[in-house]
Protein backbone atom coordinates (compact mmCIF):
# COMPACT_ATOMS: atom_id res chain seq x y z
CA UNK A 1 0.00 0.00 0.00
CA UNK A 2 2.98 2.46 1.16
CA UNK A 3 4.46 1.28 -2.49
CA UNK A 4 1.08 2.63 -4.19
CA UNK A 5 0.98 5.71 -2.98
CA UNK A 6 4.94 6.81 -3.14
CA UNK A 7 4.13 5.79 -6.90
CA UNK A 8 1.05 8.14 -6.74
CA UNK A 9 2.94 10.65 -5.46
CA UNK A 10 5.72 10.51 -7.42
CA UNK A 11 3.23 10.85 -10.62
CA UNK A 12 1.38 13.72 -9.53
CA UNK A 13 4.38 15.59 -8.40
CA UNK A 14 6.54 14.99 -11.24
CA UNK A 15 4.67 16.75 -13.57
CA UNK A 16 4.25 19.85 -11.56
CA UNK A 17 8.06 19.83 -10.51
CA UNK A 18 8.77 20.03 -13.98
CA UNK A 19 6.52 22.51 -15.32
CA UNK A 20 7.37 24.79 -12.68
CA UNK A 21 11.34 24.08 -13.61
CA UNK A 22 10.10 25.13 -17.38
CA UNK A 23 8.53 28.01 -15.91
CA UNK A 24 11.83 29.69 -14.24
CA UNK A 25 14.02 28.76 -17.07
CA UNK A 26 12.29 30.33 -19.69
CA UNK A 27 11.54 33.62 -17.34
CA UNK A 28 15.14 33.37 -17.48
CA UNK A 29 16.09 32.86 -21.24
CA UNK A 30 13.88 35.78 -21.53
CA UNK A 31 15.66 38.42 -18.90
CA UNK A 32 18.66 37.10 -20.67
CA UNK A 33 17.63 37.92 -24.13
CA UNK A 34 16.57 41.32 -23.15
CA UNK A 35 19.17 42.11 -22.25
CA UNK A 36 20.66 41.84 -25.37
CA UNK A 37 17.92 43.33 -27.35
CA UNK A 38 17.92 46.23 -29.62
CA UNK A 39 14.55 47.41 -28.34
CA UNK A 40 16.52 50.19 -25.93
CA UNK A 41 18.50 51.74 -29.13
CA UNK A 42 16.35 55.24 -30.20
CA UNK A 43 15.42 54.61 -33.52
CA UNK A 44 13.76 58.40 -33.75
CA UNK A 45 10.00 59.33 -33.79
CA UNK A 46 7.40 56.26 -34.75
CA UNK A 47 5.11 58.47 -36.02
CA UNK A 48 4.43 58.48 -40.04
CA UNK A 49 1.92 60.36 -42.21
CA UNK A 50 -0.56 57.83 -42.87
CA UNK A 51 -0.95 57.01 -39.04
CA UNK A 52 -2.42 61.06 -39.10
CA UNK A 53 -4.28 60.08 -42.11
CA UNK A 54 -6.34 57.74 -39.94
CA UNK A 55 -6.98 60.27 -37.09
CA UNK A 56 -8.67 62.41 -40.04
CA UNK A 57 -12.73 63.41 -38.03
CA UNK A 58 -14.68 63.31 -41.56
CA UNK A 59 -13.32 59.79 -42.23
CA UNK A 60 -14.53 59.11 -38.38
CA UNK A 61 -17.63 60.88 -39.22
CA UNK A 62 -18.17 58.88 -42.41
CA UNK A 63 -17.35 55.54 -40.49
CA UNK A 64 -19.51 56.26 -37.82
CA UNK A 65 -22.42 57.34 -40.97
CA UNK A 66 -25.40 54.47 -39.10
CA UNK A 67 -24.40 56.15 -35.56
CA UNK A 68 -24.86 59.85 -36.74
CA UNK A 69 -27.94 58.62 -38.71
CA UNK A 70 -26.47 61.01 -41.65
CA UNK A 71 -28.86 61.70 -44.87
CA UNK A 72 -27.15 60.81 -48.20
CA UNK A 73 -26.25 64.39 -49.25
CA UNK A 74 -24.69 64.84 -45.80
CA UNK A 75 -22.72 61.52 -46.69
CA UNK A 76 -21.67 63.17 -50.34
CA UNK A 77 -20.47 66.09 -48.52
CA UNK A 78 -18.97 64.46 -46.18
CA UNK A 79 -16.92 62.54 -48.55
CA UNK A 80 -15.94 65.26 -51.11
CA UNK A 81 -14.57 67.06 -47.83
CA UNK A 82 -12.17 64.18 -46.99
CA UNK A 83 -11.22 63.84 -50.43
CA UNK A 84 -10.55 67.28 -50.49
CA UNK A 85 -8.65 68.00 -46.92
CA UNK A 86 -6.74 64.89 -47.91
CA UNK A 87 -5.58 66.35 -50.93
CA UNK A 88 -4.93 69.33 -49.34
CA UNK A 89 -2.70 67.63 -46.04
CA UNK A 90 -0.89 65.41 -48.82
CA UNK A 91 2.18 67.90 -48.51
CA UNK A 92 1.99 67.60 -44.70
CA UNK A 93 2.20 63.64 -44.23
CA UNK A 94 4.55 63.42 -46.79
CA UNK A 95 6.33 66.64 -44.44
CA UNK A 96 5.89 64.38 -41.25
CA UNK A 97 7.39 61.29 -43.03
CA UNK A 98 10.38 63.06 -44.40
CA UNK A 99 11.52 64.56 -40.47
CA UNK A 100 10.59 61.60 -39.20
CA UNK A 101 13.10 59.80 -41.56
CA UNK A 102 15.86 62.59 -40.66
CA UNK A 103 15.17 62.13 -37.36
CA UNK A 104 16.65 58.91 -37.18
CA UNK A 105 19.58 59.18 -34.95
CA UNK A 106 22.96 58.13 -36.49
CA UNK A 107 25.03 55.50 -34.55
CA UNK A 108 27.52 57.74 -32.86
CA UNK A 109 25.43 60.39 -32.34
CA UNK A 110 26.91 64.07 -31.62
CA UNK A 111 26.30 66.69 -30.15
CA UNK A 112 25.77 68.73 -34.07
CA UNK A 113 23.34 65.44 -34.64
CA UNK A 114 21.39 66.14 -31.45
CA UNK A 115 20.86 69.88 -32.15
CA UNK A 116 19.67 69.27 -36.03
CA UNK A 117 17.65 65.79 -34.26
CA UNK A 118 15.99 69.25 -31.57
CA UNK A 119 15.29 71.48 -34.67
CA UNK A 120 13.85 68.45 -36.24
CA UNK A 121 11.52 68.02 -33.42
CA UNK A 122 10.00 71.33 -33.53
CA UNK A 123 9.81 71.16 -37.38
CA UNK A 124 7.73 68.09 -36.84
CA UNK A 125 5.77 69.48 -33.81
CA UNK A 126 4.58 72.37 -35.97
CA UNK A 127 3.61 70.15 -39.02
CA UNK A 128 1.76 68.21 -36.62
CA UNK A 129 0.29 71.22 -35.01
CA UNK A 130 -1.17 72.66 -39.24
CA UNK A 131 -2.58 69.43 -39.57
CA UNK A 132 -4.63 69.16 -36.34
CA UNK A 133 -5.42 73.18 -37.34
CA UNK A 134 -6.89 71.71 -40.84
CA UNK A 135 -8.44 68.84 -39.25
CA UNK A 136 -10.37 70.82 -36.38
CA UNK A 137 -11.62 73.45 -39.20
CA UNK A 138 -12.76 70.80 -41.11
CA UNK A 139 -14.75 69.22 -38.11
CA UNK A 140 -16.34 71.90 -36.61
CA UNK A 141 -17.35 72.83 -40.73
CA UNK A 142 -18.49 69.15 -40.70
CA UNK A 143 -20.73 69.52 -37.45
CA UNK A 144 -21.74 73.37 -38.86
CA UNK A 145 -24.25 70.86 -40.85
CA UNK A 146 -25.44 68.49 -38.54
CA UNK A 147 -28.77 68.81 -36.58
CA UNK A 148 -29.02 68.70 -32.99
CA UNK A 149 -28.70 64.80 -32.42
CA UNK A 150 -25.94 64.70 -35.15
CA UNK A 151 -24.36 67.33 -33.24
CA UNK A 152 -24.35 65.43 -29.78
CA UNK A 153 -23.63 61.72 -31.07
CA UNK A 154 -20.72 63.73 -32.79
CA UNK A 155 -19.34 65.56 -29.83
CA UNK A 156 -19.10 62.03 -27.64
């Protein structure tokens, strides 16, 4: 009987013993190879144009068409406006992209490449800054012709 359940034992325990042993090593493996990642390297600003494309409020008005209950014209406006203030930021994201890309710090950086990487910086903060200018005149334009529970599902 003693036999049958040091066998037991030894069968339930086993497996646990060995998945915790699992457990540390690979919480290990992975401090280790953290260590030696490149994730702590700057690689310069992750922001590109097209991620401020998406942000545009008439392509979140347009998505959100069922929610705003909008009447077809109002959808053709809509539309023709994003087409247009897209055409018109164009120059902008391709701006944003461009600094970004010079932003990039070099792999001995100096202190020349720090000051241009600072004047960078408030190139891009600025382009930033005329594109959230363009993109709030265009909203509040957009809500200009929206009735009053347009105007409030729009506002949330």
């Amino acid at each position: 009987m003693r036999k049958h359940t040091a066998v037991l034992a030894a069968l339930i325990l086993l497996p646990l013993g060995t998945a915790a042993a699992q457990r540390a090593r690979s919480a290990a493996t992975k401090h280790e190879d953290a260590t030696f990642a490149d994730d702590n390297i700057a690689k310069g600003p992750a922001i590109r144009g097209r991620d401020l494309e998406d942000l545009n409020p008439l392509k979140l008005f347009i998505d959100k068409k069922k929610d705003l209950k909008l009447s077809d014209a109002q959808l053709d406006g809509l539309k023709k406006s994003e087409s247009a203030l897209k055409e018109k930021n164009q120059p902008l994201y391709k701006a944003v992209d461009s600094i970004a890309r010079e932003m990039r710090p070099p792999m001995n950086p100096t202190a020349e490449s720090n000051a241009k990487i600072r004047d960078l910086r408030h190139d891009l903060d600025q382009t930033i800054g005329s594109i959230q200018g363009t993109y709030d005149a265009a909203s509040a334009e957009a809500i200009a012709g929206f009735d009053a529970d347009q105007k409030a599902k729009a506002t949330e």
